[in-house]
C-alpha atoms as a PDB file:
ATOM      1  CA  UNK A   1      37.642 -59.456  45.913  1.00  0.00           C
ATOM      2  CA  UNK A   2      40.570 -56.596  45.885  1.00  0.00           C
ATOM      3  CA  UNK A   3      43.898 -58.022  46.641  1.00  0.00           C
ATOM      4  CA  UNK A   4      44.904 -55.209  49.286  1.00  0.00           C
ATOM      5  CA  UNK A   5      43.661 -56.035  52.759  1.00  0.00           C
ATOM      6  CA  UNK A   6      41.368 -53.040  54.539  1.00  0.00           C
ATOM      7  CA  UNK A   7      39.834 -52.111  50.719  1.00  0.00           C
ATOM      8  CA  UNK A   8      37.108 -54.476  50.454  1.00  0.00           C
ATOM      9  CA  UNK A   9      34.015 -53.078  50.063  1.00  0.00           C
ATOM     10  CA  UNK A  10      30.674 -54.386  49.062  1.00  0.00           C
ATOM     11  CA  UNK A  11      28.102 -53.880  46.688  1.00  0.00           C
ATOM     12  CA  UNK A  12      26.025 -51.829  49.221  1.00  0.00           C
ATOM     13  CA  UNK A  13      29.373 -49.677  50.256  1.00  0.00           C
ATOM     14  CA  UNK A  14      30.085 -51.660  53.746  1.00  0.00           C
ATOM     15  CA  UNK A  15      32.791 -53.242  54.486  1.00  0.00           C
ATOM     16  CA  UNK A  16      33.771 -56.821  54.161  1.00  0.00           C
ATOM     17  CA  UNK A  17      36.159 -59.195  55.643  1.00  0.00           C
ATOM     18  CA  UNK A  18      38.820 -59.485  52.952  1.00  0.00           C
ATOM     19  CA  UNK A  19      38.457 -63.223  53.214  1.00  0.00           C
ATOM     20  CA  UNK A  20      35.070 -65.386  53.460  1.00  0.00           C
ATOM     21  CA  UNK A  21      35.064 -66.889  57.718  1.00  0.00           C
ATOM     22  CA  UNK A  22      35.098 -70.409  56.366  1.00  0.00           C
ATOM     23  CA  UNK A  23      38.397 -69.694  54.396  1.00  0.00           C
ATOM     24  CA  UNK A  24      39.666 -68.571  57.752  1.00  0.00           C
ATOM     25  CA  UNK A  25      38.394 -71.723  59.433  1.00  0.00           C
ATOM     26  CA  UNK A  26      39.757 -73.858  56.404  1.00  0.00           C
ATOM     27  CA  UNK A  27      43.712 -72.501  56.725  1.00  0.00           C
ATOM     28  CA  UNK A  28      43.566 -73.101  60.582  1.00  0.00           C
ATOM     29  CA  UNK A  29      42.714 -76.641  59.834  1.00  0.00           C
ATOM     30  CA  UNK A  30      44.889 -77.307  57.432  1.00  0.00           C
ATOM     31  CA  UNK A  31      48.001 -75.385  59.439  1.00  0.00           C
ATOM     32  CA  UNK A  32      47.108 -77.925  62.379  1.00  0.00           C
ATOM     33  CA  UNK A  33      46.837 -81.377  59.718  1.00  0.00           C
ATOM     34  CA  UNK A  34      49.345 -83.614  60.271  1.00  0.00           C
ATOM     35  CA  UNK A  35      50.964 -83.455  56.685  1.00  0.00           C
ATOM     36  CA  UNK A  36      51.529 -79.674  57.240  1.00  0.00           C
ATOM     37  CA  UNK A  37      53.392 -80.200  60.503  1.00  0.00           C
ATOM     38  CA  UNK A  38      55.390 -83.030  59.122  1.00  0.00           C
ATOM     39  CA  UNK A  39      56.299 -80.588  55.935  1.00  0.00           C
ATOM     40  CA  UNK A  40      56.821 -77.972  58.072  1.00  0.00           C
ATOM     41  CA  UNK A  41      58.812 -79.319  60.813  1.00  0.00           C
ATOM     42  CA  UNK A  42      61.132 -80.798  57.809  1.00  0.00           C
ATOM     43  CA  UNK A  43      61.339 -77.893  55.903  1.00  0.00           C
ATOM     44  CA  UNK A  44      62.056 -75.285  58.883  1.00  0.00           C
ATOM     45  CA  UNK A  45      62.723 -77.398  61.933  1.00  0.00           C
ATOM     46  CA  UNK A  46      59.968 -76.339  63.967  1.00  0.00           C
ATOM     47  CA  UNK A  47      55.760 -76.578  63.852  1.00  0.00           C
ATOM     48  CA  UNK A  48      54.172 -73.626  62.194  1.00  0.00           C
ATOM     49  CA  UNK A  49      52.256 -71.340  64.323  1.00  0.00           C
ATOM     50  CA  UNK A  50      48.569 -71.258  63.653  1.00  0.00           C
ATOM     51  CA  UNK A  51      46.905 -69.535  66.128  1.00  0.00           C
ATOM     52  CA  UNK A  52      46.852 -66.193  63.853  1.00  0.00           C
ATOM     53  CA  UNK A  53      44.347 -68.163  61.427  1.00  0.00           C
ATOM     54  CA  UNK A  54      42.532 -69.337  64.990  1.00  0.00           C
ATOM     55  CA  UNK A  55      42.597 -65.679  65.609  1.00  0.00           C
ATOM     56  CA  UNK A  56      41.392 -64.039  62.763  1.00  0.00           C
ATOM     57  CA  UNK A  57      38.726 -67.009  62.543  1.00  0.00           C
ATOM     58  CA  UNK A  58      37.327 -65.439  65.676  1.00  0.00           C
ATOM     59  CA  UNK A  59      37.789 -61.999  64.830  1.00  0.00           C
ATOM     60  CA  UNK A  60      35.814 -62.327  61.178  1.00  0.00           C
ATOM     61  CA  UNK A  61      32.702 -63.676  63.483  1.00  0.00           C
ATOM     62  CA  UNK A  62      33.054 -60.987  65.859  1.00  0.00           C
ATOM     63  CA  UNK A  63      32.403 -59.129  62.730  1.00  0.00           C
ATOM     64  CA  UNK A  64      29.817 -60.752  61.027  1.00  0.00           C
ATOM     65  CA  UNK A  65      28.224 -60.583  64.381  1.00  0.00           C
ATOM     66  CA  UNK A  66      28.666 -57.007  65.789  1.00  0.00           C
ATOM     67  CA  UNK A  67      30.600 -54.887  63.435  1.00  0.00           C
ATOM     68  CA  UNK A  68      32.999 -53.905  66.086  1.00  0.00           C
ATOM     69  CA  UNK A  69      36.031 -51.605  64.254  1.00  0.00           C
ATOM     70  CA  UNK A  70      38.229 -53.838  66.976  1.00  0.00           C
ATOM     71  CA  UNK A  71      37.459 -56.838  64.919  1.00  0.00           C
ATOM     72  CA  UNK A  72      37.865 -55.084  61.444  1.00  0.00           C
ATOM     73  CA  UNK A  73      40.958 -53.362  62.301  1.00  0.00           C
ATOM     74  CA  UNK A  74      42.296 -56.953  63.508  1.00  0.00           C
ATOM     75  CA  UNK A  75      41.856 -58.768  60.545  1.00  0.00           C
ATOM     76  CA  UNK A  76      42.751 -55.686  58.031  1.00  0.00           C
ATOM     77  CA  UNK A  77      46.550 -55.715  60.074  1.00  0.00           C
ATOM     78  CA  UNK A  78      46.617 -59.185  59.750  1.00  0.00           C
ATOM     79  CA  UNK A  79      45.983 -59.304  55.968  1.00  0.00           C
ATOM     80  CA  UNK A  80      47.941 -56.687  55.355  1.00  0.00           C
ATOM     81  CA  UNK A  81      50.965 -58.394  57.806  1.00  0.00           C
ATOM     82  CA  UNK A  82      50.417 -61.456  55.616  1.00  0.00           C
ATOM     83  CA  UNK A  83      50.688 -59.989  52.486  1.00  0.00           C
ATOM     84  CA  UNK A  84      53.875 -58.727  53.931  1.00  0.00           C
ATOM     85  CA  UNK A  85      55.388 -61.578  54.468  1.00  0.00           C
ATOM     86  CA  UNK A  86      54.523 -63.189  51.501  1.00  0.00           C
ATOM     87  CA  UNK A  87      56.409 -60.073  49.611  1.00  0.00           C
ATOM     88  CA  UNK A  88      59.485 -60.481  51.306  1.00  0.00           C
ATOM     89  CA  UNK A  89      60.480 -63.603  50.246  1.00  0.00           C
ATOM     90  CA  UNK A  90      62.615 -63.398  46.990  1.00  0.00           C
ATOM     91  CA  UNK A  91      62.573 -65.974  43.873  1.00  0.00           C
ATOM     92  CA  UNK A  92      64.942 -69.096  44.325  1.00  0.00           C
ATOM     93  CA  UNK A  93      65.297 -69.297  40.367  1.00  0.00           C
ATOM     94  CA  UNK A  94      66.546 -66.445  38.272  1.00  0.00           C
ATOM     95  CA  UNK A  95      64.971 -65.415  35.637  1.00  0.00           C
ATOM     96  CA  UNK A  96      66.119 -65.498  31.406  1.00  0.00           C
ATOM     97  CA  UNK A  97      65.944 -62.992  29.254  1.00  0.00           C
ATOM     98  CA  UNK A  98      66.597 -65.622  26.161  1.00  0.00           C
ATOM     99  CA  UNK A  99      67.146 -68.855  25.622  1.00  0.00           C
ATOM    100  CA  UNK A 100      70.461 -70.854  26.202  1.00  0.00           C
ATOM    101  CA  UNK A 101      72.370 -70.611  22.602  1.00  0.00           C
ATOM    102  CA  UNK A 102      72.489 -74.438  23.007  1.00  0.00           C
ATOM    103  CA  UNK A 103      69.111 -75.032  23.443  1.00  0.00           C
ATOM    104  CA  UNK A 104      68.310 -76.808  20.398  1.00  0.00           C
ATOM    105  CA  UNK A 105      70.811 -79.776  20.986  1.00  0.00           C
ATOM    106  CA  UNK A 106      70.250 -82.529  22.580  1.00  0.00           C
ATOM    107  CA  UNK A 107      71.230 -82.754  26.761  1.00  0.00           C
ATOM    108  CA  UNK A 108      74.404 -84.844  26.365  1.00  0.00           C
ATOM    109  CA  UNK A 109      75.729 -84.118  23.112  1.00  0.00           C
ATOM    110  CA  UNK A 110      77.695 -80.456  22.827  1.00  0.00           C
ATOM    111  CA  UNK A 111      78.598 -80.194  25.884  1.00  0.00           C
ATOM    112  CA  UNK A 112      82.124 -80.584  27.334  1.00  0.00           C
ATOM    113  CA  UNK A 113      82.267 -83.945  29.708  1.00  0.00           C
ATOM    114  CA  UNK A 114      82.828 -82.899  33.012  1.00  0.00           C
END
C-alpha cells in the first residue's frame, strides 16, 4: 500500500481505497470501546470523536459498491486530513547526538547528591 492517501492504485491501474473497509470498521470500534474512552477522556478531558471512522466506513462501501468520485474524494481528504494531523504533533523526547560522558558509571555513583 503507498503511504500518501489519493495514490493507491491497483494492479489493474484502478483505484483503491487507501485502507481495506474492515480496517475502517475495526478503528470505529475500537474509538467507541470502553478502554479508549476511559484513556481518552483521562488523557484529554473529553470522549474522542469517532464518527469520521463511521464516516469513511460508509464512504469505502459506497465505493466498493458504485465507484462514485463523491465517495473516493471523501475518503482521499480524510486520509490525507489524518495524515495531517498525525504530522503535526512534535516529539516529547529530544533526541542525542552521543552518549552522556557518564554513561558508563553506575546511576548513583558520580553524580553530585542533590
Amino acid at each position: 500500500r503507498s503511504s500518501i492517501a489519493g495514490s493507491s492504485m491497483a494492479a489493474d491501474g484502478s483505484w483503491r481505497s487507501p485502507r481495506a473497509c474492515d480496517d475502517y470498521w475495526s478503528e470505529w470500534k475500537h474509538c467507541r470501546s470502553l478502554k479508549n474512552l476511559f484513556h481518552n477522556y483521562y488523557t484529554y478531558g473529553e470522549a474522542p470523536s469517532c464518527e469520521q471512522w463511521k464516516a469513511d466506513y460508509s464512504m469505502c462501501r459506497q465505493w466498493e459498491k458504485t465507484t462514485s468520485t463523491e465517495a473516493k474524494e471523501a475518503l482521499q481528504q480524510s486520509e490525507k486530513k489524518r495524515l495531517l494531523e498525525k504530522q503535526k504533533h512534535v516529539s516529547v523526547w529530544n533526541s542525542r547526538k552521543n552518549p552522556p560522558t557518564d554513561w558508563y558509571l553506575p546511576l548513583d555513583q558520580g553524580k553530585p547528591k542533590q
